[in-house]
C-alpha atoms as a PDB file:
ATOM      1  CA  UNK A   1      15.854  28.139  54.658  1.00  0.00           C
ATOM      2  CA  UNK A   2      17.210  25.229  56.074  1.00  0.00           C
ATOM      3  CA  UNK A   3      14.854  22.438  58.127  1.00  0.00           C
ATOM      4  CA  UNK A   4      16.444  23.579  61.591  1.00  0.00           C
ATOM      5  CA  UNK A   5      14.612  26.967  61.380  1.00  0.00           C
ATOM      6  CA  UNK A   6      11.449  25.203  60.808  1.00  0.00           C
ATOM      7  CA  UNK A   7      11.741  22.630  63.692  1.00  0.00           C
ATOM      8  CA  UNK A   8      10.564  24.709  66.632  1.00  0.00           C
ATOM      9  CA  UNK A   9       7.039  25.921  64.397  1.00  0.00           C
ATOM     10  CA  UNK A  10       6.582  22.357  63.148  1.00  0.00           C
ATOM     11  CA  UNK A  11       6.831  20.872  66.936  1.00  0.00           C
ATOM     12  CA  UNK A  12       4.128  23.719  67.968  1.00  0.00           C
ATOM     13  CA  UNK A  13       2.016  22.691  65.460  1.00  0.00           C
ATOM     14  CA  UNK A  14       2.466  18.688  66.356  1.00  0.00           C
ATOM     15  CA  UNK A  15       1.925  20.230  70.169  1.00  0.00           C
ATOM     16  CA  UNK A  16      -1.974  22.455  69.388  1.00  0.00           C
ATOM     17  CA  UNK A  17      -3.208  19.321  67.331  1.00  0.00           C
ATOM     18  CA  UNK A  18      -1.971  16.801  69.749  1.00  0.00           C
ATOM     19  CA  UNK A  19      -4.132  19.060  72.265  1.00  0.00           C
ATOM     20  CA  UNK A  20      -7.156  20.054  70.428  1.00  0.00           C
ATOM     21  CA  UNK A  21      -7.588  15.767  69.259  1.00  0.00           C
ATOM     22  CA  UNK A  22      -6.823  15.063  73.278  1.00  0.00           C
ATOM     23  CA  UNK A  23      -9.819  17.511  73.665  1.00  0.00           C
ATOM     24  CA  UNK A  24     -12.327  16.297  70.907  1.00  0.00           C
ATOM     25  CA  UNK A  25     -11.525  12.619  72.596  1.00  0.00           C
ATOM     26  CA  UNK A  26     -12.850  13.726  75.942  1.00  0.00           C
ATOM     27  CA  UNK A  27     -15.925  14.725  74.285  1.00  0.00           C
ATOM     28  CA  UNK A  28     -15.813  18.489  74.795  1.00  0.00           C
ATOM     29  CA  UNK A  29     -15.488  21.119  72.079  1.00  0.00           C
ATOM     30  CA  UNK A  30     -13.163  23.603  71.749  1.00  0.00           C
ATOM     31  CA  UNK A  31     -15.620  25.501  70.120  1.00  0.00           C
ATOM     32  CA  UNK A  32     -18.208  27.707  73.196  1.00  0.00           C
ATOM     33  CA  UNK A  33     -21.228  27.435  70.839  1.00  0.00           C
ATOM     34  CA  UNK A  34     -24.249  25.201  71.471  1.00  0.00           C
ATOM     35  CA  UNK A  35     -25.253  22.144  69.775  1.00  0.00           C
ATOM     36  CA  UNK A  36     -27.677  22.947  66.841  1.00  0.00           C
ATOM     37  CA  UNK A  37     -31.257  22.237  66.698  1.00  0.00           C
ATOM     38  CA  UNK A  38     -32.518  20.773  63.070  1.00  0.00           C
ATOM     39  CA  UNK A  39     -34.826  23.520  62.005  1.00  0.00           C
ATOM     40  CA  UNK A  40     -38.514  23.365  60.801  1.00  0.00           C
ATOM     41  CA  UNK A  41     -39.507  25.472  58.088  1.00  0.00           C
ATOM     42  CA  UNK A  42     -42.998  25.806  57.076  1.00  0.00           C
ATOM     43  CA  UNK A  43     -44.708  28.311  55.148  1.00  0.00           C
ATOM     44  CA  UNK A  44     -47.009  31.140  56.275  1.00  0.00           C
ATOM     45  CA  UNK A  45     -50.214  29.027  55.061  1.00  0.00           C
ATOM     46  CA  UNK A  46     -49.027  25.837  56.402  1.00  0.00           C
ATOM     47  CA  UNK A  47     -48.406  27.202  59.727  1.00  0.00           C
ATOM     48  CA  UNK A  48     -52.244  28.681  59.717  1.00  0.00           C
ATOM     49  CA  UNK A  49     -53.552  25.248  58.805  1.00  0.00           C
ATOM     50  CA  UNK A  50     -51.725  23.802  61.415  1.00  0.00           C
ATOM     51  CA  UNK A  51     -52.115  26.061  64.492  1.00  0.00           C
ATOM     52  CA  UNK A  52     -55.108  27.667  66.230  1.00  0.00           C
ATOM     53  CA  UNK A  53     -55.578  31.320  65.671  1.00  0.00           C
ATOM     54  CA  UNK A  54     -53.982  32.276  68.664  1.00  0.00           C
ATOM     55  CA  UNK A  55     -51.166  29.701  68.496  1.00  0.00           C
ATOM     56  CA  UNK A  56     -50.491  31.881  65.257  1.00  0.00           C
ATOM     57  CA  UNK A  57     -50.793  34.982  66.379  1.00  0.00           C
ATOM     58  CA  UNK A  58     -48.535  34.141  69.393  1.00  0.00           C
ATOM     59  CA  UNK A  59     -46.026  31.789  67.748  1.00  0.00           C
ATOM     60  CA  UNK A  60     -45.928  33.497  64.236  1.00  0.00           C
ATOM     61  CA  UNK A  61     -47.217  37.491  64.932  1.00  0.00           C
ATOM     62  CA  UNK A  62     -44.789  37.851  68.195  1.00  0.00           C
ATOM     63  CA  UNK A  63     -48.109  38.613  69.962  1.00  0.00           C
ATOM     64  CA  UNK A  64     -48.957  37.936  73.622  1.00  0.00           C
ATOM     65  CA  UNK A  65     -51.507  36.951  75.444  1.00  0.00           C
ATOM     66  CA  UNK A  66     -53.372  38.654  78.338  1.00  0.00           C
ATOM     67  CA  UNK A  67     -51.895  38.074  81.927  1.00  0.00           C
ATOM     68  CA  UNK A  68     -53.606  35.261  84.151  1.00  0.00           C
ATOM     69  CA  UNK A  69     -55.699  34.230  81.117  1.00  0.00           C
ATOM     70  CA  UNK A  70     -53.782  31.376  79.812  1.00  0.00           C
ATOM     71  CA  UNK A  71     -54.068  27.268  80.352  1.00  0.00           C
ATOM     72  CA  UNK A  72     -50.472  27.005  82.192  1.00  0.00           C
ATOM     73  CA  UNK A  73     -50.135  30.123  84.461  1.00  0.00           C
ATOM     74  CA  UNK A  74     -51.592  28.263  87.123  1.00  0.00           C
ATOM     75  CA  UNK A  75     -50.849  24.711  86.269  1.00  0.00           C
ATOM     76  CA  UNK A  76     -49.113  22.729  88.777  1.00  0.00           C
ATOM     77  CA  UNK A  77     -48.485  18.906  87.268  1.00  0.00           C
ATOM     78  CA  UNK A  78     -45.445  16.919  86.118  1.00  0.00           C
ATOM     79  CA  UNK A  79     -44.651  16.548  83.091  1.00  0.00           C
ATOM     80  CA  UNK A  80     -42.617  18.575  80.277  1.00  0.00           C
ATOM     81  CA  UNK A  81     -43.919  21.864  77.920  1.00  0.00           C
ATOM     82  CA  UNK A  82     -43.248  21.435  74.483  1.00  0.00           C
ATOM     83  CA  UNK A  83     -43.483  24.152  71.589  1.00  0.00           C
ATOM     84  CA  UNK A  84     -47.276  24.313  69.977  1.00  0.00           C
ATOM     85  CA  UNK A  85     -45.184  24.668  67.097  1.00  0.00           C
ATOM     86  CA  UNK A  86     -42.633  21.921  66.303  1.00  0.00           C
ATOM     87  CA  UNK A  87     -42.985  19.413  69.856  1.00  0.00           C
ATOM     88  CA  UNK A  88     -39.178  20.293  70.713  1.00  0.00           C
ATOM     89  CA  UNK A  89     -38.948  19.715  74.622  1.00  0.00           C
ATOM     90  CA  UNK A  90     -38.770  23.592  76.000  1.00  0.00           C
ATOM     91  CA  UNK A  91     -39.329  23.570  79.663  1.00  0.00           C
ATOM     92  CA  UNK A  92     -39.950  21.379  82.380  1.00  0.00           C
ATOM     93  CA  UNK A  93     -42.415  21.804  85.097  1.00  0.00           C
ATOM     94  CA  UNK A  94     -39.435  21.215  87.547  1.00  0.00           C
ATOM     95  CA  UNK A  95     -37.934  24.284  86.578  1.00  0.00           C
ATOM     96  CA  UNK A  96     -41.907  26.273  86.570  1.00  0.00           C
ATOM     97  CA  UNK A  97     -41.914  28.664  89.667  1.00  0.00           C
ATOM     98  CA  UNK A  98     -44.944  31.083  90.777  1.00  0.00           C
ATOM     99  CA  UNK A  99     -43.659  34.371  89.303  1.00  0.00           C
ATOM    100  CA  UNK A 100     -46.952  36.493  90.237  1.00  0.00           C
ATOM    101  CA  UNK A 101     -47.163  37.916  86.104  1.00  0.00           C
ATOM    102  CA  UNK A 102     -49.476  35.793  85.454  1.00  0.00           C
ATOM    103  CA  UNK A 103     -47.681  34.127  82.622  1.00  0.00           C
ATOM    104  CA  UNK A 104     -46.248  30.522  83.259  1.00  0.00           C
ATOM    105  CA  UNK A 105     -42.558  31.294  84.627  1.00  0.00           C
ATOM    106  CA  UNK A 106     -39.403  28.574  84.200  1.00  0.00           C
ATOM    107  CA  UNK A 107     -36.013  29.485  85.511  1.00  0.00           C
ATOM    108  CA  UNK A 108     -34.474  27.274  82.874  1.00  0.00           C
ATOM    109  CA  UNK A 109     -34.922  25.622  79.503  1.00  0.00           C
ATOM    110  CA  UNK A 110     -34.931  21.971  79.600  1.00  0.00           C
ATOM    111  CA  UNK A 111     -31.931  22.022  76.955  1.00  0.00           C
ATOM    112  CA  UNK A 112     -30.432  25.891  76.373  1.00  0.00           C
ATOM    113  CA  UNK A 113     -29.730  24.998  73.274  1.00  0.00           C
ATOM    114  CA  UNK A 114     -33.635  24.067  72.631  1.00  0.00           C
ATOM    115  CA  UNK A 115     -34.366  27.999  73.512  1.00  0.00           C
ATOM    116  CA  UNK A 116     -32.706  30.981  71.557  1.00  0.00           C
ATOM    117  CA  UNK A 117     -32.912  34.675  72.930  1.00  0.00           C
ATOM    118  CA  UNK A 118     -33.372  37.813  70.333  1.00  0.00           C
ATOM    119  CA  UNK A 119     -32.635  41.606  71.227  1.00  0.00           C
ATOM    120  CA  UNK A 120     -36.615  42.876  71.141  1.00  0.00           C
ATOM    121  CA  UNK A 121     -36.544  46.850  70.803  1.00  0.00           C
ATOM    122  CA  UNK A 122     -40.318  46.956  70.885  1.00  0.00           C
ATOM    123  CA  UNK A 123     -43.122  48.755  72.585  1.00  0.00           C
ATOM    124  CA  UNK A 124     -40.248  51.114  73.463  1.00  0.00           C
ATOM    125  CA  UNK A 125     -38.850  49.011  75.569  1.00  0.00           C
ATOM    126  CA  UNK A 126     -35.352  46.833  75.316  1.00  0.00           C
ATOM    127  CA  UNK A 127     -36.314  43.349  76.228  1.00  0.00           C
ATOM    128  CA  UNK A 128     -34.248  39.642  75.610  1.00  0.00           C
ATOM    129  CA  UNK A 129     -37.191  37.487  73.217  1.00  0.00           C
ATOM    130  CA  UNK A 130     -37.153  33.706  73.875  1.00  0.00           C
ATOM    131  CA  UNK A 131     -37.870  31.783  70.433  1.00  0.00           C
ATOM    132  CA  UNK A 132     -37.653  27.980  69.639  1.00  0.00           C
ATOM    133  CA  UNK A 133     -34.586  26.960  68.402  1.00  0.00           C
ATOM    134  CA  UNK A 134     -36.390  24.510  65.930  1.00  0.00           C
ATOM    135  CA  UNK A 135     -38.987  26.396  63.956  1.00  0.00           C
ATOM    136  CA  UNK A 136     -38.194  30.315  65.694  1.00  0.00           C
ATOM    137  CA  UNK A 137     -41.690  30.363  67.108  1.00  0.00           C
ATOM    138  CA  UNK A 138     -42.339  33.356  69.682  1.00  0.00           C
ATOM    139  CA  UNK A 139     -42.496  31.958  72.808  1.00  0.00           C
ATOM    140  CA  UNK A 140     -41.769  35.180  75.373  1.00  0.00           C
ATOM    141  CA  UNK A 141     -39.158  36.959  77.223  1.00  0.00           C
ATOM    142  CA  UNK A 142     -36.815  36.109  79.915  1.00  0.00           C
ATOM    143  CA  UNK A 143     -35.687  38.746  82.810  1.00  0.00           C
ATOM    144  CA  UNK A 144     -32.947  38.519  85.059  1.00  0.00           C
ATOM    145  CA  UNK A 145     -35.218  38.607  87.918  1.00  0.00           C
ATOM    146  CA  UNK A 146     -35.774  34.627  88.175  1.00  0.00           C
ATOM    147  CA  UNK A 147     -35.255  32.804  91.232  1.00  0.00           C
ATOM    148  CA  UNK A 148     -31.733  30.203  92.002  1.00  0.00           C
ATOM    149  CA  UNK A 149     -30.388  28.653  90.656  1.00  0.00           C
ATOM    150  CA  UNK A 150     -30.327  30.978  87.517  1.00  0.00           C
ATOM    151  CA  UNK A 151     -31.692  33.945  88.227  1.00  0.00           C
ATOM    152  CA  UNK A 152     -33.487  33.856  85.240  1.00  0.00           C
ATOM    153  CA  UNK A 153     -36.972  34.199  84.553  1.00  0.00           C
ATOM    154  CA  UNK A 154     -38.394  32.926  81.164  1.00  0.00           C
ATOM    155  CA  UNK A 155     -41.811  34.078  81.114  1.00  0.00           C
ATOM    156  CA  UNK A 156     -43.228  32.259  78.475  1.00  0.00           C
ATOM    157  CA  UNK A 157     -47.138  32.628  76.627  1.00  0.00           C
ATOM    158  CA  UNK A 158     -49.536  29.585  77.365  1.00  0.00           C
ATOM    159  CA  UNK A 159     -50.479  29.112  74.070  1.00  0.00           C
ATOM    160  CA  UNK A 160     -46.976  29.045  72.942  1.00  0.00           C
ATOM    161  CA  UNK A 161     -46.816  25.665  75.069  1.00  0.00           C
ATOM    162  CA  UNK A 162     -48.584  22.254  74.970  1.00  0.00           C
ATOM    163  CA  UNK A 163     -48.111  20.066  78.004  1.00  0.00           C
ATOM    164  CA  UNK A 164     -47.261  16.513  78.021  1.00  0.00           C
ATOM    165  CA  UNK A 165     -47.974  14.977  81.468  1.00  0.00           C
ATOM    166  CA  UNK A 166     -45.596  12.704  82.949  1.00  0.00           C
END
Protein backbone atom coordinates (compact mmCIF):
# COMPACT_ATOMS: atom_id res chain seq x y z
CA UNK A 1 0.00 0.00 0.00
CA UNK A 2 1.52 3.06 -0.79
CA UNK A 3 2.44 5.92 2.14
CA UNK A 4 -0.50 8.26 0.84
CA UNK A 5 -3.14 5.79 2.17
CA UNK A 6 -1.50 5.82 5.45
CA UNK A 7 -1.17 9.66 5.84
CA UNK A 8 -4.63 10.56 7.08
CA UNK A 9 -4.38 7.47 10.12
CA UNK A 10 -0.80 8.50 10.89
CA UNK A 11 -1.88 12.41 11.29
CA UNK A 12 -4.86 11.08 13.70
CA UNK A 13 -2.61 9.34 15.62
CA UNK A 14 0.07 12.48 15.80
CA UNK A 15 -3.47 14.49 16.59
CA UNK A 16 -4.91 11.89 20.04
CA UNK A 17 -1.21 11.89 21.42
CA UNK A 18 -0.61 15.50 20.82
CA UNK A 19 -4.00 15.78 22.95
CA UNK A 20 -3.79 13.22 25.58
CA UNK A 21 0.32 14.74 26.43
CA UNK A 22 -1.51 18.47 26.24
CA UNK A 23 -3.80 16.81 28.92
CA UNK A 24 -1.25 14.91 31.22
CA UNK A 25 0.69 18.55 31.11
CA UNK A 26 -2.24 20.31 32.67
CA UNK A 27 -2.15 17.88 35.37
CA UNK A 28 -5.46 16.09 34.82
CA UNK A 29 -5.92 12.46 33.84
CA UNK A 30 -7.62 11.14 31.18
CA UNK A 31 -8.24 8.31 33.16
CA UNK A 32 -11.94 9.00 35.78
CA UNK A 33 -10.41 6.77 38.51
CA UNK A 34 -9.11 8.06 41.85
CA UNK A 35 -5.68 8.34 43.04
CA UNK A 36 -4.64 5.13 44.97
CA UNK A 37 -4.11 4.81 48.57
CA UNK A 38 -0.80 2.58 49.57
CA UNK A 39 -2.44 -0.27 51.36
CA UNK A 40 -1.71 -1.77 54.87
CA UNK A 41 -1.80 -5.33 55.25
CA UNK A 42 -1.58 -6.93 58.52
CA UNK A 43 -2.48 -10.22 59.64
CA UNK A 44 -5.49 -11.39 61.67
CA UNK A 45 -3.18 -11.66 64.96
CA UNK A 46 -1.40 -8.52 64.37
CA UNK A 47 -4.47 -6.59 63.97
CA UNK A 48 -5.77 -8.13 67.56
CA UNK A 49 -2.53 -7.06 69.18
CA UNK A 50 -2.88 -3.83 67.89
CA UNK A 51 -6.54 -2.80 68.34
CA UNK A 52 -8.97 -2.88 71.28
CA UNK A 53 -11.57 -5.55 71.20
CA UNK A 54 -14.08 -3.47 69.86
CA UNK A 55 -11.82 -1.60 67.40
CA UNK A 56 -11.60 -5.33 66.07
CA UNK A 57 -14.76 -6.31 66.09
CA UNK A 58 -15.82 -3.05 64.34
CA UNK A 59 -12.87 -2.53 61.98
CA UNK A 60 -12.12 -6.29 61.25
CA UNK A 61 -15.77 -8.31 62.07
CA UNK A 62 -17.94 -5.52 60.02
CA UNK A 63 -19.72 -5.15 63.40
CA UNK A 64 -21.41 -2.00 64.76
CA UNK A 65 -21.80 -0.43 67.61
CA UNK A 66 -24.96 0.54 69.57
CA UNK A 67 -26.61 3.97 68.62
CA UNK A 68 -25.75 7.08 70.94
CA UNK A 69 -23.18 4.93 72.77
CA UNK A 70 -20.05 5.90 71.10
CA UNK A 71 -17.10 8.69 71.99
CA UNK A 72 -17.88 10.93 68.70
CA UNK A 73 -21.72 10.95 68.23
CA UNK A 74 -21.88 13.89 70.22
CA UNK A 75 -18.51 15.43 69.86
CA UNK A 76 -18.37 18.88 68.70
CA UNK A 77 -14.39 20.04 68.41
CA UNK A 78 -12.01 20.83 65.54
CA UNK A 79 -9.87 18.79 64.45
CA UNK A 80 -9.73 15.73 61.84
CA UNK A 81 -10.98 11.71 62.42
CA UNK A 82 -8.55 9.36 61.40
CA UNK A 83 -8.99 5.43 60.94
CA UNK A 84 -8.28 3.41 64.46
CA UNK A 85 -6.76 1.28 62.01
CA UNK A 86 -4.00 2.71 59.76
CA UNK A 87 -4.15 6.93 60.86
CA UNK A 88 -5.24 7.75 57.10
CA UNK A 89 -7.12 11.22 57.41
CA UNK A 90 -11.03 10.07 56.89
CA UNK A 91 -13.24 12.88 57.88
CA UNK A 92 -13.14 16.21 59.10
CA UNK A 93 -15.19 17.68 61.79
CA UNK A 94 -16.10 20.48 59.23
CA UNK A 95 -17.91 18.17 57.24
CA UNK A 96 -19.63 16.30 60.89
CA UNK A 97 -23.40 17.35 60.95
CA UNK A 98 -26.10 16.28 63.74
CA UNK A 99 -27.80 13.41 61.87
CA UNK A 100 -30.17 12.33 64.95
CA UNK A 101 -28.83 8.19 64.48
CA UNK A 102 -26.82 8.52 66.96
CA UNK A 103 -23.73 7.57 65.07
CA UNK A 104 -21.18 10.44 64.21
CA UNK A 105 -22.50 11.71 60.64
CA UNK A 106 -19.96 13.51 57.84
CA UNK A 107 -21.36 14.60 54.54
CA UNK A 108 -17.96 14.08 53.00
CA UNK A 109 -14.63 12.31 53.26
CA UNK A 110 -11.77 14.53 53.75
CA UNK A 111 -10.12 12.93 50.48
CA UNK A 112 -12.81 10.46 48.43
CA UNK A 113 -10.21 8.65 47.49
CA UNK A 114 -9.22 8.02 51.38
CA UNK A 115 -12.91 6.28 51.69
CA UNK A 116 -14.06 3.27 49.43
CA UNK A 117 -17.84 2.15 49.31
CA UNK A 118 -18.81 -1.83 49.05
CA UNK A 119 -22.35 -3.22 47.93
CA UNK A 120 -23.44 -4.73 51.67
CA UNK A 121 -26.41 -7.31 51.04
CA UNK A 122 -26.68 -7.97 54.75
CA UNK A 123 -29.23 -8.17 57.48
CA UNK A 124 -31.54 -8.36 54.44
CA UNK A 125 -31.08 -5.22 53.59
CA UNK A 126 -29.07 -3.53 50.41
CA UNK A 127 -26.87 -0.93 51.92
CA UNK A 128 -23.47 1.12 50.30
CA UNK A 129 -20.41 -0.02 53.19
CA UNK A 130 -17.78 2.73 53.73
CA UNK A 131 -14.20 1.01 54.27
CA UNK A 132 -10.68 2.66 54.46
CA UNK A 133 -9.02 2.81 51.43
CA UNK A 134 -5.64 1.98 53.24
CA UNK A 135 -6.05 -1.14 55.31
CA UNK A 136 -10.19 -1.93 54.22
CA UNK A 137 -11.20 -1.45 57.83
CA UNK A 138 -15.16 -1.28 58.38
CA UNK A 139 -15.92 1.98 59.09
CA UNK A 140 -20.01 2.25 58.25
CA UNK A 141 -22.46 3.12 55.67
CA UNK A 142 -23.32 6.15 53.80
CA UNK A 143 -27.12 7.09 52.68
CA UNK A 144 -28.20 9.47 50.28
CA UNK A 145 -30.07 11.29 52.85
CA UNK A 146 -27.06 13.73 53.95
CA UNK A 147 -27.42 17.31 54.04
CA UNK A 148 -25.69 20.06 51.00
CA UNK A 149 -23.60 20.14 49.72
CA UNK A 150 -23.57 16.30 48.98
CA UNK A 151 -26.41 14.88 50.02
CA UNK A 152 -24.60 12.26 51.45
CA UNK A 153 -24.58 10.91 54.75
CA UNK A 154 -21.58 8.73 55.91
CA UNK A 155 -22.58 7.42 59.12
CA UNK A 156 -19.59 6.16 60.44
CA UNK A 157 -18.91 3.80 64.02
CA UNK A 158 -17.00 5.76 66.87
CA UNK A 159 -14.68 3.27 67.47
CA UNK A 160 -13.83 3.02 63.89
CA UNK A 161 -12.40 6.72 64.43
CA UNK A 162 -9.68 8.34 66.61
CA UNK A 163 -9.74 12.10 66.79
CA UNK A 164 -6.88 14.35 66.42
CA UNK A 165 -7.75 17.85 67.73
CA UNK A 166 -6.74 20.77 65.86
Amino acid sequence: MALSHWRPLIALTIVLALIGGAIAWQGKSTSSSPAKVAKVTKSDAEWQRMLTKEQYRILREKGTERAFTGKYWDHHERGVYVCAGCDLALFDSATKFDSKTGWPSFYAPTRKEHVESVRDTSHGMIRTEVVCARCGGHLGHVFGDGPKPTGLRYCINSASLVFLKK
